[in-house]
Protein backbone atom coordinates (compact mmCIF):
# COMPACT_ATOMS: atom_id res chain seq x y z
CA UNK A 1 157.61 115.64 97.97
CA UNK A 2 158.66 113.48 101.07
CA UNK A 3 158.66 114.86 104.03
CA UNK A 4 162.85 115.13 105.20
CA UNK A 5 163.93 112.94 108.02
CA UNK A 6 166.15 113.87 111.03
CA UNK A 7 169.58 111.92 110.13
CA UNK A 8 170.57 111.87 113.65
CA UNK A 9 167.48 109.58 114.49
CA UNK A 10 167.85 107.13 110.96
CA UNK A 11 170.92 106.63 112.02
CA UNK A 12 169.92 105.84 115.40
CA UNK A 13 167.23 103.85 114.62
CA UNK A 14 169.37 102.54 111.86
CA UNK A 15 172.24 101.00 114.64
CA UNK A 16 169.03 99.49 117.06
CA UNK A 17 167.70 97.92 114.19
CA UNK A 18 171.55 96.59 113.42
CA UNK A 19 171.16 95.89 117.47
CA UNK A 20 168.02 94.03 117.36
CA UNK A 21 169.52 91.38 114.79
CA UNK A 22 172.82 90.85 116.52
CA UNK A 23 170.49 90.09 119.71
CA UNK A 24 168.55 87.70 117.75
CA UNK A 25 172.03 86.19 116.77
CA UNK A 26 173.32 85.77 120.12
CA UNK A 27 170.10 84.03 121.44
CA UNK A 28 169.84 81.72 118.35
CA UNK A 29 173.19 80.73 118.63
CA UNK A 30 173.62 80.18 122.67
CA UNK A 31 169.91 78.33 122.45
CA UNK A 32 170.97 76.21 119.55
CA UNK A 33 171.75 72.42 120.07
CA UNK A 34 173.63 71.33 117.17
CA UNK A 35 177.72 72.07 116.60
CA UNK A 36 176.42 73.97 113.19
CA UNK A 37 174.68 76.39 114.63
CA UNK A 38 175.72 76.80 117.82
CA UNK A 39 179.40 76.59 116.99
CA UNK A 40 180.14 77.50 113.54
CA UNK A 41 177.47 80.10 113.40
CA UNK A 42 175.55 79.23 110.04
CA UNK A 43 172.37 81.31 110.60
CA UNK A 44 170.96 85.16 110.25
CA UNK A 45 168.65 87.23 111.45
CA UNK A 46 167.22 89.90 110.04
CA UNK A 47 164.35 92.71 110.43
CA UNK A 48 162.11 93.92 107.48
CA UNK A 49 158.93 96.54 107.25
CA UNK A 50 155.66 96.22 107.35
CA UNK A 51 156.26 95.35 103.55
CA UNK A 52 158.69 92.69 103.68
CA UNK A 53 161.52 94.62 102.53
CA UNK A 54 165.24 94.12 104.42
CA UNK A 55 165.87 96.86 106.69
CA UNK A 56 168.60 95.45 109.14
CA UNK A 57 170.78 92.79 108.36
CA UNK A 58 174.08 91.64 110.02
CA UNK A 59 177.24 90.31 108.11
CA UNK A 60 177.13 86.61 109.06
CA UNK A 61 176.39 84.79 106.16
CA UNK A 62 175.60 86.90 103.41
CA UNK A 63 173.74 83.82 101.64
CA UNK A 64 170.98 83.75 103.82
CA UNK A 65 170.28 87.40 102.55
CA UNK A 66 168.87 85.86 99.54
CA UNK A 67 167.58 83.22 101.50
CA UNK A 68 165.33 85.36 103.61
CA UNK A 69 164.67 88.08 100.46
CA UNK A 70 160.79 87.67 99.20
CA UNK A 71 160.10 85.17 102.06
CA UNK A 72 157.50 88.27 103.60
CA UNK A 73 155.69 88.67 100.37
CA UNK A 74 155.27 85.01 100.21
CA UNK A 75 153.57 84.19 103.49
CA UNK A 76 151.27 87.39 102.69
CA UNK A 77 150.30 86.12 99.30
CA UNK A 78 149.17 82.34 101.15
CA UNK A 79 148.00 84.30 104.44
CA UNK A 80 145.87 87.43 104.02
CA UNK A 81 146.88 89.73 106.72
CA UNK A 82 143.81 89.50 108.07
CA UNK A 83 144.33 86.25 109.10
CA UNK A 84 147.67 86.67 110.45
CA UNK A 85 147.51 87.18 114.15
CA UNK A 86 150.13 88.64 117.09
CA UNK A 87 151.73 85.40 118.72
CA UNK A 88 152.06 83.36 114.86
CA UNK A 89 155.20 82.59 113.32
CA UNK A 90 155.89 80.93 110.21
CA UNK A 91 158.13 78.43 108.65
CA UNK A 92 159.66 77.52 105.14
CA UNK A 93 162.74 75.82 103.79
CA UNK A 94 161.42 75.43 99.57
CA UNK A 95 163.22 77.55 97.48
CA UNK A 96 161.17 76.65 95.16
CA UNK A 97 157.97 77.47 96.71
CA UNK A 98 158.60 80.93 99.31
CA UNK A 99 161.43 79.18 101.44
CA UNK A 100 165.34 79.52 101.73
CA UNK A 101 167.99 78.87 98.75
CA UNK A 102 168.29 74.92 99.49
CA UNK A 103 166.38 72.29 101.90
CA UNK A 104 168.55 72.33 105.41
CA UNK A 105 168.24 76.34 105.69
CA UNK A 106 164.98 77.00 107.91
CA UNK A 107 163.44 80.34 108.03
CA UNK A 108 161.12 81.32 110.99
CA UNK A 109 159.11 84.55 110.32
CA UNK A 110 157.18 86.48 112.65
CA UNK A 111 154.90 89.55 112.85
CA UNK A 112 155.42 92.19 114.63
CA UNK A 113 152.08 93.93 115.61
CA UNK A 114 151.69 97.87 117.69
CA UNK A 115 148.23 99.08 118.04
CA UNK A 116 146.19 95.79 116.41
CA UNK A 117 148.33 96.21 113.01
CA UNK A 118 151.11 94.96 111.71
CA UNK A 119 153.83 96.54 111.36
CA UNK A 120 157.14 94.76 110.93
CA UNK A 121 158.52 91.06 110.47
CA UNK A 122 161.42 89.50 112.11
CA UNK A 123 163.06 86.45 111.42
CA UNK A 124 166.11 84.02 111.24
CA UNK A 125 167.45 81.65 109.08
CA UNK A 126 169.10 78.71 110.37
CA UNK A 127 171.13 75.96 108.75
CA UNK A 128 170.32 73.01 110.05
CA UNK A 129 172.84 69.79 109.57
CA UNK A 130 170.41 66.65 108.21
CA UNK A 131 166.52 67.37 107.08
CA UNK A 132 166.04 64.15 105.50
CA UNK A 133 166.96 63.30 101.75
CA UNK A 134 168.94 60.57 100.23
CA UNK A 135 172.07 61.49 102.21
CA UNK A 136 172.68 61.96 105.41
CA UNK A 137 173.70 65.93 106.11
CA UNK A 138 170.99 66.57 103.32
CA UNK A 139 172.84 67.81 100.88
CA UNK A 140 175.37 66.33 98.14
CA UNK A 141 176.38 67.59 94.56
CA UNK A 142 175.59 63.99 92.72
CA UNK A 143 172.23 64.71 94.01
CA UNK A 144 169.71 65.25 90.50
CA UNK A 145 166.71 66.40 91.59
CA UNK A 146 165.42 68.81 95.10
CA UNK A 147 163.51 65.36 95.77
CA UNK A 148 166.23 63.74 96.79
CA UNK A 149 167.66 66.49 99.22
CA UNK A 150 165.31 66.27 101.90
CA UNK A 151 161.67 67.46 103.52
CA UNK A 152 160.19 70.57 101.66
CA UNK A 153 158.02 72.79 103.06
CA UNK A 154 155.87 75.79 102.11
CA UNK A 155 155.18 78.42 104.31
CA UNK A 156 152.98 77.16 106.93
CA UNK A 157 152.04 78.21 110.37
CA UNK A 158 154.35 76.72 112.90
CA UNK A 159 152.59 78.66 115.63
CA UNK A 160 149.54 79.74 115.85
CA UNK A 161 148.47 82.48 118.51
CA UNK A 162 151.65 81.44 120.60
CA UNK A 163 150.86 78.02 120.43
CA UNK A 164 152.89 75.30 118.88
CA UNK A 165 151.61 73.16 116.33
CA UNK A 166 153.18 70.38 117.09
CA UNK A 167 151.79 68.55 114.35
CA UNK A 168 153.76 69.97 112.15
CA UNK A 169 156.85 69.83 114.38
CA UNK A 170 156.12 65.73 114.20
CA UNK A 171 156.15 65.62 110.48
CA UNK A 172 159.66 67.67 110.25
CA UNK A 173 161.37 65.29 112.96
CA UNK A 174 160.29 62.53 111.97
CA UNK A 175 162.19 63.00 108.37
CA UNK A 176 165.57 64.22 110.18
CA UNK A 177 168.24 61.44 111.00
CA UNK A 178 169.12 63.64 114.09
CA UNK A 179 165.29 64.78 115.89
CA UNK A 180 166.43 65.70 118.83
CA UNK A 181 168.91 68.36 117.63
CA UNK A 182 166.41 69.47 114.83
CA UNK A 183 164.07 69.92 118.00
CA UNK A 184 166.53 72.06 120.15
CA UNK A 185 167.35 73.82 117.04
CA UNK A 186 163.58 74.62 116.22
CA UNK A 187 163.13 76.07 119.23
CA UNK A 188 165.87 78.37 119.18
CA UNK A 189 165.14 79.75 116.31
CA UNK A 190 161.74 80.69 118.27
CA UNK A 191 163.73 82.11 120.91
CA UNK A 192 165.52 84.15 118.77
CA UNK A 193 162.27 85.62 117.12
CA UNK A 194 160.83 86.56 120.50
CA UNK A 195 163.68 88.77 121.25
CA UNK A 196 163.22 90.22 118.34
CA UNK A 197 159.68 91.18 118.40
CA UNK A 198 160.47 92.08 122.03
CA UNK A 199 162.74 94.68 120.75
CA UNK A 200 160.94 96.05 118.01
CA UNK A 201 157.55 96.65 120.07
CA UNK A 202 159.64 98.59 122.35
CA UNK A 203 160.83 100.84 119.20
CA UNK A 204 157.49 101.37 117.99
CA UNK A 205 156.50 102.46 121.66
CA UNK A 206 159.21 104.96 121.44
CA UNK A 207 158.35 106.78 118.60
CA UNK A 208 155.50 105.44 117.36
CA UNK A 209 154.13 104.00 114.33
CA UNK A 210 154.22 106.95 111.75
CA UNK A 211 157.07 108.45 112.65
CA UNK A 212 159.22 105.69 112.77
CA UNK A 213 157.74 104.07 109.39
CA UNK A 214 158.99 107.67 107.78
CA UNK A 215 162.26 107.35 109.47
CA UNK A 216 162.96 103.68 108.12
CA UNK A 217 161.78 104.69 104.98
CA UNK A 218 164.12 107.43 104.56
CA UNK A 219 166.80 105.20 105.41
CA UNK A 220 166.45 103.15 102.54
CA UNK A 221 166.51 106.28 100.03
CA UNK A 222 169.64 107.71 101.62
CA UNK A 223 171.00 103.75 101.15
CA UNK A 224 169.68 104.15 97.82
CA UNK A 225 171.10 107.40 96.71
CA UNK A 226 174.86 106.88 98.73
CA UNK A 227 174.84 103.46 96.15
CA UNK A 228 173.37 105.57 93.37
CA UNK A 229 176.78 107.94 93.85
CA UNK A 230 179.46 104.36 94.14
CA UNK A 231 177.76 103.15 90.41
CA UNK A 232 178.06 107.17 89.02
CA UNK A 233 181.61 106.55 89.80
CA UNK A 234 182.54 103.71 87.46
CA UNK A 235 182.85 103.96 84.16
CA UNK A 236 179.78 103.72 81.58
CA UNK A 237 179.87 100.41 79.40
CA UNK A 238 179.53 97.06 79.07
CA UNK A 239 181.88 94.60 80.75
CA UNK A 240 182.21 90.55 80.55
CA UNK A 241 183.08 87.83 82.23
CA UNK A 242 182.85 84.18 82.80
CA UNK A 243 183.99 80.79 84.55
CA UNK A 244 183.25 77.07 85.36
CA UNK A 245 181.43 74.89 87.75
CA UNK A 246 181.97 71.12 87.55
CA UNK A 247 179.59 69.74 85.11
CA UNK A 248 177.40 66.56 85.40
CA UNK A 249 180.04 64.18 85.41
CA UNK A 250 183.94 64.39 87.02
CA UNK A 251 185.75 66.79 84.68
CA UNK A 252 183.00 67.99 83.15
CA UNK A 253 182.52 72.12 83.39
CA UNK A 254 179.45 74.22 83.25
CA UNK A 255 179.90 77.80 82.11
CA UNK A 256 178.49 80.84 83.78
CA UNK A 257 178.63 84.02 81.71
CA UNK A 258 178.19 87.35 82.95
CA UNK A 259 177.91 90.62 81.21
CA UNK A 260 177.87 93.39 83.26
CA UNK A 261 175.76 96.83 81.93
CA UNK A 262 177.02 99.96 83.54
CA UNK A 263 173.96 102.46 82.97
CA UNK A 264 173.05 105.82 84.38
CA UNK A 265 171.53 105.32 87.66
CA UNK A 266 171.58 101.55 87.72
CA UNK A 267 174.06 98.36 86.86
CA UNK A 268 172.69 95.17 85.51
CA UNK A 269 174.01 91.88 85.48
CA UNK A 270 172.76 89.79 82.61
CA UNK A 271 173.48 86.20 82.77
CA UNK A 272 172.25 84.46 78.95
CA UNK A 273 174.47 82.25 77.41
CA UNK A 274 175.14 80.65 81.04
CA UNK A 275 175.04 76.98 80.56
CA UNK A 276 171.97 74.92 81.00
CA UNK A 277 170.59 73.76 84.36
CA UNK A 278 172.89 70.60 85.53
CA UNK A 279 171.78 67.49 86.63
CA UNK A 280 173.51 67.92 89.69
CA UNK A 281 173.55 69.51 93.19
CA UNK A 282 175.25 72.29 91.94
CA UNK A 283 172.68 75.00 90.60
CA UNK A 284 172.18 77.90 91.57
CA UNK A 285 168.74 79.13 92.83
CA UNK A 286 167.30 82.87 92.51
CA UNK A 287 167.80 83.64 96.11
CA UNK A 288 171.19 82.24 96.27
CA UNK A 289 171.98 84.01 93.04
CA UNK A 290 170.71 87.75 94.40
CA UNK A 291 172.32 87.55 97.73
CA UNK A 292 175.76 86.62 95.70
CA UNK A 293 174.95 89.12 93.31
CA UNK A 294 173.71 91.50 96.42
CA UNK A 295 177.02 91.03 98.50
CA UNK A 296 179.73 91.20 96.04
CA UNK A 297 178.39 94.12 94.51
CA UNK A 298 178.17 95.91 97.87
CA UNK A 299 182.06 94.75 98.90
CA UNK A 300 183.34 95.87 95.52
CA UNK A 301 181.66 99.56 95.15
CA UNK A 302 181.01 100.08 98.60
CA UNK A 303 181.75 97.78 101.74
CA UNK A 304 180.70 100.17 104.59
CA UNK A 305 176.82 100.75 103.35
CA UNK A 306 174.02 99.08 105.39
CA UNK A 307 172.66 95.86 103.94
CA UNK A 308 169.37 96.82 102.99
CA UNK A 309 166.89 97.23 100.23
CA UNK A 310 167.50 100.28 99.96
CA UNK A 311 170.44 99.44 97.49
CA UNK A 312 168.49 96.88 95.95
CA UNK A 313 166.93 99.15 93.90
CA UNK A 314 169.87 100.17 91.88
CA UNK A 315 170.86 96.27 90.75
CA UNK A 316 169.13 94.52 87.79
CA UNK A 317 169.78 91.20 87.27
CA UNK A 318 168.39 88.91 84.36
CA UNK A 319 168.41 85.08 84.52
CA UNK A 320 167.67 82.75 82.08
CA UNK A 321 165.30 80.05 82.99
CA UNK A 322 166.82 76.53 83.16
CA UNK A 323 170.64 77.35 83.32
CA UNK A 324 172.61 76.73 86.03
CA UNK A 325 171.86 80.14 87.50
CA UNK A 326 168.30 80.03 87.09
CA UNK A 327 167.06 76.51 87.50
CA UNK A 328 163.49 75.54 87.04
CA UNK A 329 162.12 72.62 89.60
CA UNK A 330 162.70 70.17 90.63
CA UNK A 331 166.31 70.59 89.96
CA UNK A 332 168.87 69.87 92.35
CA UNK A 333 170.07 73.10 94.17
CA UNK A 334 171.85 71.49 97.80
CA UNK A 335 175.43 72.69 96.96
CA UNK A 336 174.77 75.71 95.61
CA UNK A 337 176.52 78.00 98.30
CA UNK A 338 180.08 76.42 96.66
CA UNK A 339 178.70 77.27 93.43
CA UNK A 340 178.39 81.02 94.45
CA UNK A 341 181.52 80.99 95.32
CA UNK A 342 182.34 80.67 91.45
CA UNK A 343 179.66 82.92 90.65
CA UNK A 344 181.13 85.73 93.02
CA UNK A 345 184.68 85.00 91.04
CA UNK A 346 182.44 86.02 87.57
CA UNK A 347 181.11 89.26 89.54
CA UNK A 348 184.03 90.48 91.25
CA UNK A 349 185.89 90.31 87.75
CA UNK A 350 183.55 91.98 85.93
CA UNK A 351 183.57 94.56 88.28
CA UNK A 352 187.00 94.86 88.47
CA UNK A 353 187.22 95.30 84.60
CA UNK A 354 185.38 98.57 85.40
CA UNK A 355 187.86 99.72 88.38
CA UNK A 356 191.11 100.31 86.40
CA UNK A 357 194.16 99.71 88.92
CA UNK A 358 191.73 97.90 91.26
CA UNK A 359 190.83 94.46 91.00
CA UNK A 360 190.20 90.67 92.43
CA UNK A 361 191.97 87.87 91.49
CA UNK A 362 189.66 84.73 91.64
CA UNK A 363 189.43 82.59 94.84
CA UNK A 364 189.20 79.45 96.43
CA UNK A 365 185.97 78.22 97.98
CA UNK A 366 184.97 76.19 100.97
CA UNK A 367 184.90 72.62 100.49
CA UNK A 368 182.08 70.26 101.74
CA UNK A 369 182.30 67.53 103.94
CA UNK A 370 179.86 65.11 105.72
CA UNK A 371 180.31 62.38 108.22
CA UNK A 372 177.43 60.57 109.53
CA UNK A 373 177.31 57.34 111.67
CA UNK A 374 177.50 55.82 114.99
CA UNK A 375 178.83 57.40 117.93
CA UNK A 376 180.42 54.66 120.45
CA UNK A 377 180.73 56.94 123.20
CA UNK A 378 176.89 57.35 123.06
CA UNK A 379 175.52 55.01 121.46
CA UNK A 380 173.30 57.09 119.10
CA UNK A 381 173.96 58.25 115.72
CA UNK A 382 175.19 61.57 114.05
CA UNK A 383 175.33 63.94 111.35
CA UNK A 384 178.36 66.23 111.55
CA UNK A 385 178.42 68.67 108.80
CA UNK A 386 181.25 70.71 108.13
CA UNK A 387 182.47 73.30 105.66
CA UNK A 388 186.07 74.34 105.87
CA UNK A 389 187.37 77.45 104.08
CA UNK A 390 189.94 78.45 101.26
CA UNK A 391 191.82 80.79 100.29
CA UNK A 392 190.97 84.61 99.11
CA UNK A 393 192.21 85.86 95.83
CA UNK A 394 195.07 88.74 96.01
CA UNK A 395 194.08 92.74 95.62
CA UNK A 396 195.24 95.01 93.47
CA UNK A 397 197.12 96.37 96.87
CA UNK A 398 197.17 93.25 99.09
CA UNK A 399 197.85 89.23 99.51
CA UNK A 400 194.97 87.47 99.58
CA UNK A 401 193.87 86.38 102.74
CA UNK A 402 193.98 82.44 104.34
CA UNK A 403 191.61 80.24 105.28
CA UNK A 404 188.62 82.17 104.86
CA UNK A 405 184.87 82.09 103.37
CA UNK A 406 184.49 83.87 99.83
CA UNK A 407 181.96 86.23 98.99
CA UNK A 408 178.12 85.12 100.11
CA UNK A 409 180.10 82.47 101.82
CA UNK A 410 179.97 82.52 105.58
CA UNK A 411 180.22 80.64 108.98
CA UNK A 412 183.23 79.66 110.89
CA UNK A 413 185.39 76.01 110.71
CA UNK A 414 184.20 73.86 113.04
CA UNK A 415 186.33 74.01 116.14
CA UNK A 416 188.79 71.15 116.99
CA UNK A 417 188.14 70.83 120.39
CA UNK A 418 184.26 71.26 119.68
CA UNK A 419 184.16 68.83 116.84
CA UNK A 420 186.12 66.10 119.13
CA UNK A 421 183.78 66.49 121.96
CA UNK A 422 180.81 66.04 119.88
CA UNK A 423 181.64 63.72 117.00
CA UNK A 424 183.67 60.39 117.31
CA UNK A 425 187.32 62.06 115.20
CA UNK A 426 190.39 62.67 116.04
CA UNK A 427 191.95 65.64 114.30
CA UNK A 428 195.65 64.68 114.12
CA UNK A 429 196.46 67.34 111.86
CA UNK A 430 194.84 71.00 111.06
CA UNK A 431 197.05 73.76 109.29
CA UNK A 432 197.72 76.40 106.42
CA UNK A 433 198.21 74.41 103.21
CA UNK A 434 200.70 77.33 101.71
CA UNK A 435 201.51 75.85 98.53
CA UNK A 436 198.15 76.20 97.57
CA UNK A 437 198.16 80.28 97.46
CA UNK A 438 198.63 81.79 93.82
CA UNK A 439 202.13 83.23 93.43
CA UNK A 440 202.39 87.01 92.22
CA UNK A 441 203.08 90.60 93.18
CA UNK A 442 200.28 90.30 95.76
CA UNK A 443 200.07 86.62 96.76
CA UNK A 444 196.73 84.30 96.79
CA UNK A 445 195.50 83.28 100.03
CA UNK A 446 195.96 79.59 101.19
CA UNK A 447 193.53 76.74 102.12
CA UNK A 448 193.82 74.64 104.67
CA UNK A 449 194.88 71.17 105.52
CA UNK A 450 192.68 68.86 107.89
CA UNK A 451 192.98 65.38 108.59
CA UNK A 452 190.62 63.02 110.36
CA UNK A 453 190.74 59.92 111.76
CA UNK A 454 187.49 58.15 112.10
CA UNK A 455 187.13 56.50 115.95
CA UNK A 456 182.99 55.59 115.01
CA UNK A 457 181.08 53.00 114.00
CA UNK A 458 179.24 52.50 110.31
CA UNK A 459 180.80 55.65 109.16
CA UNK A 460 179.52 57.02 105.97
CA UNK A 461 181.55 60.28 103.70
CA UNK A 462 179.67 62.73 101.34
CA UNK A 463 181.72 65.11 99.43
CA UNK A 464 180.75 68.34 97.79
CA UNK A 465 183.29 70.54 96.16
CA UNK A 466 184.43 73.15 93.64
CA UNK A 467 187.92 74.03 92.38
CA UNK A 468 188.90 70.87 92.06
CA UNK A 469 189.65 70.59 88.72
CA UNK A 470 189.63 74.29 87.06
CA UNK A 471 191.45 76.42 90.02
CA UNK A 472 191.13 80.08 90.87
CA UNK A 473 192.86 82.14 87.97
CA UNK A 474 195.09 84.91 88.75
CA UNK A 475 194.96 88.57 87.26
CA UNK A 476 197.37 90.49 85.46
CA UNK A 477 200.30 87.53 85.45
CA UNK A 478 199.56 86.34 89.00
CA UNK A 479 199.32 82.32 89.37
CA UNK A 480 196.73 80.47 89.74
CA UNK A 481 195.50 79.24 93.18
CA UNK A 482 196.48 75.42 94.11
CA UNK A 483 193.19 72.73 93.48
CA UNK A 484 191.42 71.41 96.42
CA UNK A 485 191.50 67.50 96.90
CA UNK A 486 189.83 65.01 99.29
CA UNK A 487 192.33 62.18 100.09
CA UNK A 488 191.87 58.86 102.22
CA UNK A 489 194.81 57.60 103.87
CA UNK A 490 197.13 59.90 103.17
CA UNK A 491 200.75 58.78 103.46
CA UNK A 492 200.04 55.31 103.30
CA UNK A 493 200.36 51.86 100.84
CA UNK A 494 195.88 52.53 100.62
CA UNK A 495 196.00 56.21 99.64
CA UNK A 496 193.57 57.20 97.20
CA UNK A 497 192.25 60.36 96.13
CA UNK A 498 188.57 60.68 96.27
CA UNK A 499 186.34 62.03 93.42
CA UNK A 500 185.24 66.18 93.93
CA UNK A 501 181.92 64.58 94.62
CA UNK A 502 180.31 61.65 96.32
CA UNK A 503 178.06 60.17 98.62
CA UNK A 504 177.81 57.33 101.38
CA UNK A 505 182.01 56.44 101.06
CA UNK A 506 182.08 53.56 103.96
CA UNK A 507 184.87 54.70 106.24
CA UNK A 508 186.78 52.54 108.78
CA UNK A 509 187.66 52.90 112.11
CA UNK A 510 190.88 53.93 111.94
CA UNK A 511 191.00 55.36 108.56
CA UNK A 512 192.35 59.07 107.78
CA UNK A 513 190.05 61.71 105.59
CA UNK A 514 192.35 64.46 104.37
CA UNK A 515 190.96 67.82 103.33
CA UNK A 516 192.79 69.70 100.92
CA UNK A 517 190.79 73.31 100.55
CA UNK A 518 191.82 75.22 97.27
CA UNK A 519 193.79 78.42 97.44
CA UNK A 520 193.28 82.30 95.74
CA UNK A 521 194.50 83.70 92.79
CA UNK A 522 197.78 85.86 93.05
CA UNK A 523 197.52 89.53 91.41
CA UNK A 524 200.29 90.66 89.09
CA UNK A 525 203.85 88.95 88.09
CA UNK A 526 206.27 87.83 90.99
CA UNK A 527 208.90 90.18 92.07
């Protein structure tokens, strides 16, 4: 029988773990050199035990959850602990091979070692705007195979004792478009690890290695058994679902079928029949696919638990090698945070099949942009890439909210006066695109409208979208949410609307980029 903890201290200990990875945020964030990062926020940190299981997470971007899930066990399984000394940290983007859930997210691991051992890992995740690949921004849906998205890379040692290996640093520069920025990036993400371990050793010395190893363990089981309690409450049975991602060509669709198991003491989410891997950007890798399933399940049954493994343990899921939810290398897998978005749409209704009276409508995801080219006010070249929110679906109880990320979605619109300083656009228009919520009782949340107007040289567009063509369905008689478009010259003799997905559009100076996000679901007939 296990020994019971004090709750006062978990909970304690709980909120300085919670602490530690908000520090790490600020410091990766204010040390960061590139708009993404430093601006719109896309990175996490996180803390995990001695056995690589998440024990402190924050709510940034719930994607990187996945991202950063099983990345412990998989330096330990190439590095014998043994071998692993205080002063290394560790690097890996593959999500193929122990790394993130596509190419341009970086993890940075580190041990944290008390009394010779080791007895905790910190790390961070940071999204980082061009590694390489056919395109610049390293990432695009026409993309067909991981090849083409950018550098990979195992785990590996990026420093060794507290000493850079800058070897390695040369190889990962030298395949960015933007080496400076990946440089200041790199860096902060080591920043952000040494406040981390700087904090934890300073746990440990307060109450020591056994104790608090007991605490944090107990933590977990009372996340465990509080999640145990939200799945007791839903009805026993089987519940289904399903929905579409583009398919390999424009107009295409790709189905992803869910069917949710409601068991005693556990809920599984089996996804056979899905539809076969694409060859396209847009599949979904495991990580990606846990974190979504991870995060909506939490937000549905119960919002206000801690993200860690503790509830884990109640979730099954089952994927079918080679669909679009479980793709086998080297597929493509750069877009696959819009594809979530979908997949969160397929978990949230499943869910809410089980929740009579409550309930999602579907929603509209971010949209994808790139611009890359030369800057004439500096003279060198850049990679600015943005995503820019849509609309929430409507509650059972409430409108849906506007302009926001979706489910594992997360980050922030890049700032107007931020992106001018740093990128050669003028934004000449940036607003709520209200037609595009759902109508109904409850109405869908909006997207937004942004244009652009290109003042740089040799400009070059990649697009990367969802919702373009099969929009956000409402529930019980609510309206569907508006479509999302990209459109070039809008108001003009030249306008055109641009495909959902594309790479390396030659831009003018002078020429206008609109951005038409898509809009949420409404929830129940209009008044």
């Amino acid at each position: 029988m296990k020994k019971p903890i004090d709750p006062i201290r978990a909970e304690v200990v709980a909120r300085y773990l919670l602490g530690v990875t908000e520090e790490m945020g600020a410091a990766l964030t204010r040390a960061a050199f590139s708009p993404n990062i430093k601006e719109r926020h896309d990175c996490s940190t996180a803390v995990f035990d001695s056995e690589g299981n998440v024990i402190a997470l924050p709510q940034r971007v719930p994607i990187h959850l996945g991202s950063m899930v099983g990345v412990v066990g998989a330096i330990c399984d190439k590095f014998p602990r043994e071998q692993i000394k205080p002063g290394d940290m560790f690097i890996a983007n593959d999500p193929y091979n122990g790394g993130g859930s596509h190419l341009p997210d970086v993890n940075m691991i580190a041990p944290v070692f008390f009394d010779g051992a080791i007895v905790a890992f910190v790390a961070n995740i940071a999204h980082h705007a061009d590694v390489g690949g056919m395109v610049p921004g390293s990432e695009a849906a026409i993309c067909t195979s991981i090849f083409q998205e950018g550098i990979r890379i195992p785990p590996v040692r990026l420093i060794s004792g507290g000493t850079l290996n800058t070897d390695i640093l040369d190889i990962f520069l030298l395949n960015s478009r933007t080496p400076e920025e990946r440089s200041g990036d790199i860096r902060a993400q080591i920043a952000a690890n040494t406040v981390g371990l700087r904090a934890m050793e300073a746990l440990f010395t307060r109450y020591g290695v056994e104790s608090l190893q007991e605490t944090i363990a107990g933590y977990l089981d009372f996340t465990e058994r509080r999640f145990l309690r939200a799945i007791e409450a839903l009805p026993q049975g089987v519940y289904q679902s399903s929905d579409y991602l583009d398919g390999n060509e424009e107009g295409e669709t790709a189905e992803i079928r869910l069917k949710l198991l409601v068991e005693k003491g556990k809920l599984v989410l089996d996804f056979d029949g899905s539809a076969p891997q694409l060859e396209s950007a847009r599949n979904i890798p495991y990580r990606a696919l846990i974190a979504t399933v991870y995060t909506v399940v939490k937000s549905m049954l119960d919002p206000g638990i801690a993200a860690n493994a503790g509830y884990f343990r109640t979730i099954e899921v089952r994927i079918p090698r080679g669909t679009v939810v479980g793709p086998v290398a080297p597929a493509a897998i750069g877009a696959r945070a819009i594809s979530c978005a979908v997949l969160g749409d397929v978990i949230a209704t499943a869910i809410s099949k089980a929740m009579p009276g409550k309930g999602l409508a579907r929603s509209g995801p971010h949209q994808l942009i790139v611009l890359a080219g030369d800057d004439p006010r500096t003279g060198k070249y850049f990679v600015n890439y943005e995503t820019l929110a849509g609309g929430m679906g409507a509650r059972s109880y409430r409108h849906g909210m506007d302009a926001v990320r979706v489910h594992a979605s997360g980050s922030s619109n890049l700032p107007v006066e931020a992106l001018e300083h740093s990128y050669p656009f003028v934004i000449e228009r940036y607003e709520i695109n209200r037609p595009s919520g759902g109508k109904g009782h409850f109405k869908g949340g909006a997207g937004i409208l942004r244009d652009y107007r290109v003042t740089g040289k040799n400009v070059v567009l990649s697009l990367s979208s969802e919702r373009q063509h099969v929009a956000a369905g409402g529930t019980d008689g609510g309206g569907d949410g508006g479509l999302g478009q990209f459109v070039l010259d809008p108001g003009t003799a030249g306008e055109r609307k641009l495909p959902a997905a594309a790479a390396e559009i030659k831009l003018r100076a002078g020429q206008v980029l609109r951005v038409c996000t898509p809009g949420g679901g409404g929830y129940g007939k209009a008044d």
